[in-house]
Protein backbone atom coordinates (compact mmCIF):
# COMPACT_ATOMS: atom_id res chain seq x y z
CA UNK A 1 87.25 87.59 110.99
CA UNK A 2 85.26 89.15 113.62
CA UNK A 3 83.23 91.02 111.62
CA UNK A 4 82.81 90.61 107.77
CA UNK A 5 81.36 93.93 107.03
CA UNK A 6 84.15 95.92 108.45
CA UNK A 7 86.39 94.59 105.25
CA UNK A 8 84.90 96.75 102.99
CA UNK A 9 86.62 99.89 100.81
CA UNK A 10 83.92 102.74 102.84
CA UNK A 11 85.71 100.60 105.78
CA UNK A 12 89.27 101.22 105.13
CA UNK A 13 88.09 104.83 103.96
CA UNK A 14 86.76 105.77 107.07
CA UNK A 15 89.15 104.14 109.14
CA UNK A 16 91.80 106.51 106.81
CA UNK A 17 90.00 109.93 106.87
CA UNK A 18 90.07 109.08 110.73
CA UNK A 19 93.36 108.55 110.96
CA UNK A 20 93.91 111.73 109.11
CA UNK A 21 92.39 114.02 111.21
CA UNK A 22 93.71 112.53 114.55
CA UNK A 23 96.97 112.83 112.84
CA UNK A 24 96.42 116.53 112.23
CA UNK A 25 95.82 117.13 115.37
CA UNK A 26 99.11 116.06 116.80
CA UNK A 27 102.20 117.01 116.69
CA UNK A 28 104.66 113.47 116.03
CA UNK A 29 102.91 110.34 116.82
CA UNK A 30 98.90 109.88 118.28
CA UNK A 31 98.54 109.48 121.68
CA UNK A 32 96.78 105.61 121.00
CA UNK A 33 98.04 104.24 124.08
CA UNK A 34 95.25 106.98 125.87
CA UNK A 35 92.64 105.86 123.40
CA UNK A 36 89.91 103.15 124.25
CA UNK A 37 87.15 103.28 121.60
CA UNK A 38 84.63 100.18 121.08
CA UNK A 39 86.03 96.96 119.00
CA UNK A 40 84.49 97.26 115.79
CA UNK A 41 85.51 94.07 114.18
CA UNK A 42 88.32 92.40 111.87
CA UNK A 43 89.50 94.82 109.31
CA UNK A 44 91.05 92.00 105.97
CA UNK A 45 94.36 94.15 106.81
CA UNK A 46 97.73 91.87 107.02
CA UNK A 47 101.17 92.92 107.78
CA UNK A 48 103.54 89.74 106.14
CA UNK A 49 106.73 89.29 107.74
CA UNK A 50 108.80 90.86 105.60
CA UNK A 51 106.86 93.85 106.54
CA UNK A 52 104.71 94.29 103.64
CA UNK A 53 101.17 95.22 104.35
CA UNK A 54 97.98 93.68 102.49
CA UNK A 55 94.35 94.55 102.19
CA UNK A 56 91.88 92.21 101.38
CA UNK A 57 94.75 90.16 99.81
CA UNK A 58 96.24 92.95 97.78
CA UNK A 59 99.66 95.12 98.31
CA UNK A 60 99.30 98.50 99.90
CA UNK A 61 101.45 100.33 97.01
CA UNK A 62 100.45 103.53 98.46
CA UNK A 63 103.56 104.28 100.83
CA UNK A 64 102.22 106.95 102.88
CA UNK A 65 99.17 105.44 103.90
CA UNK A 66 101.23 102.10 105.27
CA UNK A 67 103.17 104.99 107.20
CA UNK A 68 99.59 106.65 108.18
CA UNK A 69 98.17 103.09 109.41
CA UNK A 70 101.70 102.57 110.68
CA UNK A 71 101.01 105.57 113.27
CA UNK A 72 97.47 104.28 114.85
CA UNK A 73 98.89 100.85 115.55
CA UNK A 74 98.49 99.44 118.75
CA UNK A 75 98.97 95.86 120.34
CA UNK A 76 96.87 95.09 122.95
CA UNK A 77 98.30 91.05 124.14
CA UNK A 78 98.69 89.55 121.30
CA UNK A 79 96.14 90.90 118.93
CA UNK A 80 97.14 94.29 116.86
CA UNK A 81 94.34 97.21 116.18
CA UNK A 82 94.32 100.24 114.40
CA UNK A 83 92.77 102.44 116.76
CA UNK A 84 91.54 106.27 116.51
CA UNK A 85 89.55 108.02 119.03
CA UNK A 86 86.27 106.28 117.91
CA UNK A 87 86.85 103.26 116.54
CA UNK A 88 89.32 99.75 117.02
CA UNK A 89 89.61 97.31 114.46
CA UNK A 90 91.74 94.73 114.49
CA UNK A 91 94.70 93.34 112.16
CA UNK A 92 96.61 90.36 111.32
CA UNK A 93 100.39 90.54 112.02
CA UNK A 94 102.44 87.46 110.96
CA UNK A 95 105.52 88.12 113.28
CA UNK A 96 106.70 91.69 113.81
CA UNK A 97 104.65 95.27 112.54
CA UNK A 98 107.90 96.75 111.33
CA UNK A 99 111.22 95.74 109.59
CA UNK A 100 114.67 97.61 110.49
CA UNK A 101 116.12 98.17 106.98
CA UNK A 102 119.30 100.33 107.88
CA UNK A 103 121.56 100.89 110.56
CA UNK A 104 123.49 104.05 111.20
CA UNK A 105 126.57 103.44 113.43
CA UNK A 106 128.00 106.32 115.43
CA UNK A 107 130.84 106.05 117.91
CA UNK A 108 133.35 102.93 118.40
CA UNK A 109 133.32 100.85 121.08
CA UNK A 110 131.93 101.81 124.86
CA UNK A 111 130.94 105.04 122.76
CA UNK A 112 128.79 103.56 120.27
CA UNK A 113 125.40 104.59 118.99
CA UNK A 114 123.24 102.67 117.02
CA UNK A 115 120.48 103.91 115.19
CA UNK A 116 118.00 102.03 113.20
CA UNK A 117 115.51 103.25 109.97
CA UNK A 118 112.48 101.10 109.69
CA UNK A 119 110.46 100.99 106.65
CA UNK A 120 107.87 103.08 107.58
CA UNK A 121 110.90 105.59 107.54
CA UNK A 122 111.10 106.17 111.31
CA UNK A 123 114.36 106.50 113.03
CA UNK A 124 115.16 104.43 116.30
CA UNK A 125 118.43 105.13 118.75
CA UNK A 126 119.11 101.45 119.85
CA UNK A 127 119.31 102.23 124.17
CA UNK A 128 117.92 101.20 127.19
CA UNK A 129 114.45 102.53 125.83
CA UNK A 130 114.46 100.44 122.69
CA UNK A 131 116.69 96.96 123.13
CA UNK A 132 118.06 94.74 120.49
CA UNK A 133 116.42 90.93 121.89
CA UNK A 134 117.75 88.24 119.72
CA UNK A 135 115.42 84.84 119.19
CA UNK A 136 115.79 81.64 117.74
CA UNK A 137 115.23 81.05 114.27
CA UNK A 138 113.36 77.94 112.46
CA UNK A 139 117.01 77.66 110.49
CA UNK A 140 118.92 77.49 113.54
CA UNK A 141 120.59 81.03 113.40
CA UNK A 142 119.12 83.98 115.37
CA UNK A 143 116.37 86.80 114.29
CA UNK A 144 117.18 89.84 116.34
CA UNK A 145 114.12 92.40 117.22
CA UNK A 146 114.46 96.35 118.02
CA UNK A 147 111.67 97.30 120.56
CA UNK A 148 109.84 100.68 118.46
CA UNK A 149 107.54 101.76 121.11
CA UNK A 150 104.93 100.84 123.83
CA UNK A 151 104.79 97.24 123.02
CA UNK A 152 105.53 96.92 119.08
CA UNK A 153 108.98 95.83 117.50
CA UNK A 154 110.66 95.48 114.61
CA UNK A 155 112.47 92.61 112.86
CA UNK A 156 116.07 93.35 111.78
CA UNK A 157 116.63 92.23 108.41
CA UNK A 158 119.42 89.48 108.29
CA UNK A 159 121.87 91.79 106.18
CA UNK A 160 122.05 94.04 109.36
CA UNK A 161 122.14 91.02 111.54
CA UNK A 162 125.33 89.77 109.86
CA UNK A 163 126.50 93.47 110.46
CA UNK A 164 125.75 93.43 114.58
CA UNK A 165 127.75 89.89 113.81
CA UNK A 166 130.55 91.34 112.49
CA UNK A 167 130.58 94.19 115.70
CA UNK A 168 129.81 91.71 118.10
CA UNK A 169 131.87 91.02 121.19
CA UNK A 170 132.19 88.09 124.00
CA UNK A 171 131.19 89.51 127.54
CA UNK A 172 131.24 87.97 130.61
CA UNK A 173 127.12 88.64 131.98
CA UNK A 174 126.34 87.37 135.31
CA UNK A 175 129.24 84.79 135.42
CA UNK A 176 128.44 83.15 132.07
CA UNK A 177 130.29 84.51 128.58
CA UNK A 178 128.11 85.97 126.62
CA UNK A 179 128.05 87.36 122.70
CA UNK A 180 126.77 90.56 121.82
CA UNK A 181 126.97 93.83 120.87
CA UNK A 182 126.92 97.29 122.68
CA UNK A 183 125.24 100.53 121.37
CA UNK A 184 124.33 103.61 124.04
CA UNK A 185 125.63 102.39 127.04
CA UNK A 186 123.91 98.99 126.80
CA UNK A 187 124.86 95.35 126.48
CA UNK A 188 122.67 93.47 124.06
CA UNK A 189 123.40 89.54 124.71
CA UNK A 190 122.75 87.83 121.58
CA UNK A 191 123.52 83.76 122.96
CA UNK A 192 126.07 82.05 124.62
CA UNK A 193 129.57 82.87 123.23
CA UNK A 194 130.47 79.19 123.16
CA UNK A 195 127.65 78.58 121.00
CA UNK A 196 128.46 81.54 118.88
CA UNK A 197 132.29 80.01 118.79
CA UNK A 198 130.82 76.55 117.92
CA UNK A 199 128.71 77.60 114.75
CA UNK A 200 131.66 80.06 113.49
């Protein structure tokens, strides 16, 4: 920790009545991406990766203050703040800020539309915009990851990755067939489709 004295409760008051009122002031998400207030040291705030976030060790149980903190994140490299307009501190993140929990599907085929609930209950149209990538797992398999906004993502829980599975299609993508699967216009390459044939 960068600074010791940030972890404190009057800390992660402050830091929420801030957040509050540059909420209030806007209507859907603060502009943080125009913000650049002074570093003001560690905050003992974790996000796990199953998307569970921690203070000082502890659970946040308090839903709508994940979703408040949720709103004021920004990653800057590959550190993660909570910023407002006067202050930065900074946060752990153990792989991704957000989980996708559910996935809408609208549309079949060239004409499909996926749409994807996180659990800080925002919705995200799957597009050009905000792309599926799909990474290598420690088990072997795949962990795919839904771009949110600016530069923060969400991991897809493996239920729904068995689902984008089960949708999937082989494509041929610059001369080499590819697996994947298409929502808004897009083709989101997931590996090689003779690997994907091989672990089947």
């Amino acid at each position: 920790m960068a600074n010791q004295g940030q972890s404190t409760n009057r800390g992660l008051d402050g830091l929420t009545a801030a957040a509050k009122n540059a909420g209030a002031a806007q209507k859907g998400l603060p502009p943080v991406h125009l913000w650049n207030p002074p570093f003001c040291g560690d905050l003992d705030i974790r996000i796990a990766s199953d998307g569970t976030w921690f203070y000082m060790g502890t659970p946040i149980g308090r839903p709508a203050l994940v979703r408040l903190f949720s709103t004021i994140l920004k990653r800057e490299g590959d550190k993660h703040f909570l910023v407002t307009p006067v202050e930065k501190v900074g946060i752990r993140v153990d792989d991704a800020p957000f989980m996708a929990v559910e996935m809408l599907t609208e549309g079949e085929g060239n004409h499909r539309v996926l749409s994807f609930r996180t659990n800080v209950d925002d919705w995200v149209r799957c597009d050009a915009a905000h792309r599926l990538r799909f990474e290598q797992a420690a088990d072997g398999g795949l962990t795919p990851y839904l771009h949110v906004r600016s530069d923060l993502w969400a991991k897809v829980t493996r239920a729904l990755y068995y689902d984008l599975v089960d949708m999937g299609e082989e494509r041929v993508v610059d001369g080499q067939p590819m697996f994947g699967v298409e929502s808004a216009g897009e083709f989101f390459a997931m590996a090689d489709a003779e690997q994907v044939r091989a672990a089947l």
